[in-house]
Protein backbone atom coordinates (compact mmCIF):
# COMPACT_ATOMS: atom_id res chain seq x y z
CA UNK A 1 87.81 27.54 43.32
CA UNK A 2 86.17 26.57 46.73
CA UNK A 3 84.86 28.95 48.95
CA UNK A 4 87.29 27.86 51.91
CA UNK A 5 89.53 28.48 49.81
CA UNK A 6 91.29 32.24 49.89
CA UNK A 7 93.94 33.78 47.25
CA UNK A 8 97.26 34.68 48.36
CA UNK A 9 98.92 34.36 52.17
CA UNK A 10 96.98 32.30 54.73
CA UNK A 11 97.96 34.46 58.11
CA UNK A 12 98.94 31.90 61.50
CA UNK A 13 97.72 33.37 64.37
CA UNK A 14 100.97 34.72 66.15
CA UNK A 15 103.15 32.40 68.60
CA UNK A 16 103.10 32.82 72.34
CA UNK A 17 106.62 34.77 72.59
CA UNK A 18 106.88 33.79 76.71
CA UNK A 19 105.94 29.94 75.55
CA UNK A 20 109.37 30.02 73.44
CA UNK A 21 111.22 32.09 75.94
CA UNK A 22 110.05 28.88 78.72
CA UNK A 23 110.79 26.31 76.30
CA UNK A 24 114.69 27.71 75.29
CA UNK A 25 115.07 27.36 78.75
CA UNK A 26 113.89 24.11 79.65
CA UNK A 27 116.06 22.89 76.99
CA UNK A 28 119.30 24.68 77.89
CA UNK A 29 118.40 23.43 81.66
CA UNK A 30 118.16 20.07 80.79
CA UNK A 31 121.40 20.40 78.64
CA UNK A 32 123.47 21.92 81.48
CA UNK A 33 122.25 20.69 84.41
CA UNK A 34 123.61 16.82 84.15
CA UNK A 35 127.12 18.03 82.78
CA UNK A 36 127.09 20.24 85.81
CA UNK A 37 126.23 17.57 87.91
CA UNK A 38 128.66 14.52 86.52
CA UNK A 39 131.18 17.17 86.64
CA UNK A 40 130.73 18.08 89.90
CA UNK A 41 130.68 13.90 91.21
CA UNK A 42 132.90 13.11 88.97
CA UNK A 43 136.20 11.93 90.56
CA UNK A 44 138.66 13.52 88.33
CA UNK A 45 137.47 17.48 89.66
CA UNK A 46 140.24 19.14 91.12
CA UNK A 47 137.68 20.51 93.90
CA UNK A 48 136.81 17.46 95.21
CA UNK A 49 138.36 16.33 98.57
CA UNK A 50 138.70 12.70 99.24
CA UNK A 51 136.97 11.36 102.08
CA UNK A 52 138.89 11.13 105.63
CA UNK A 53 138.91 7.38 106.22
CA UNK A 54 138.93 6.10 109.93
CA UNK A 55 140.12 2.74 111.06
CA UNK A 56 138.18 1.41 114.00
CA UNK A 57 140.38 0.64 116.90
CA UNK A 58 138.41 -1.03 119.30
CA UNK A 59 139.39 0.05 122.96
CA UNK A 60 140.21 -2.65 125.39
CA UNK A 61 139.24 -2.03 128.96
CA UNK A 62 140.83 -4.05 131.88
CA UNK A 63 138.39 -6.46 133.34
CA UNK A 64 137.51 -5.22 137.07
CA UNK A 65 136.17 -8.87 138.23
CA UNK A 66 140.19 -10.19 137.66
């Protein structure tokens, strides 16, 4: 047997818990975030208004040199 080598369990130093807590919520933000935003673009949501369209009506003014 080596001398590296030790019997029984080889102990990891313990995880970073707040590294975990930041990384479950990177992924659930980056799993959200785009359905929340296609859903709110999207033009099948009830709470979207269509956009008021305006015609252009070009006003004529009577020429004062006649």
């Amino acid at each position: 047997m080596e001398v590296s080598q030790r019997p029984g369990k080889v102990e990891e130093p313990p995880g970073h818990r707040w590294a975990g807590i930041l990384g479950t919520g990177v992924a659930v933000v980056t799993l959200i975030l785009p359905l929340v935003m296609i859903a709110s673009y999207s033009p099948f949501s009830d709470s979207a208004q269509p956009a008021p369209t305006t015609i252009y009506q070009p006003q004529i003014k009577p020429n004062p040199m006649k």
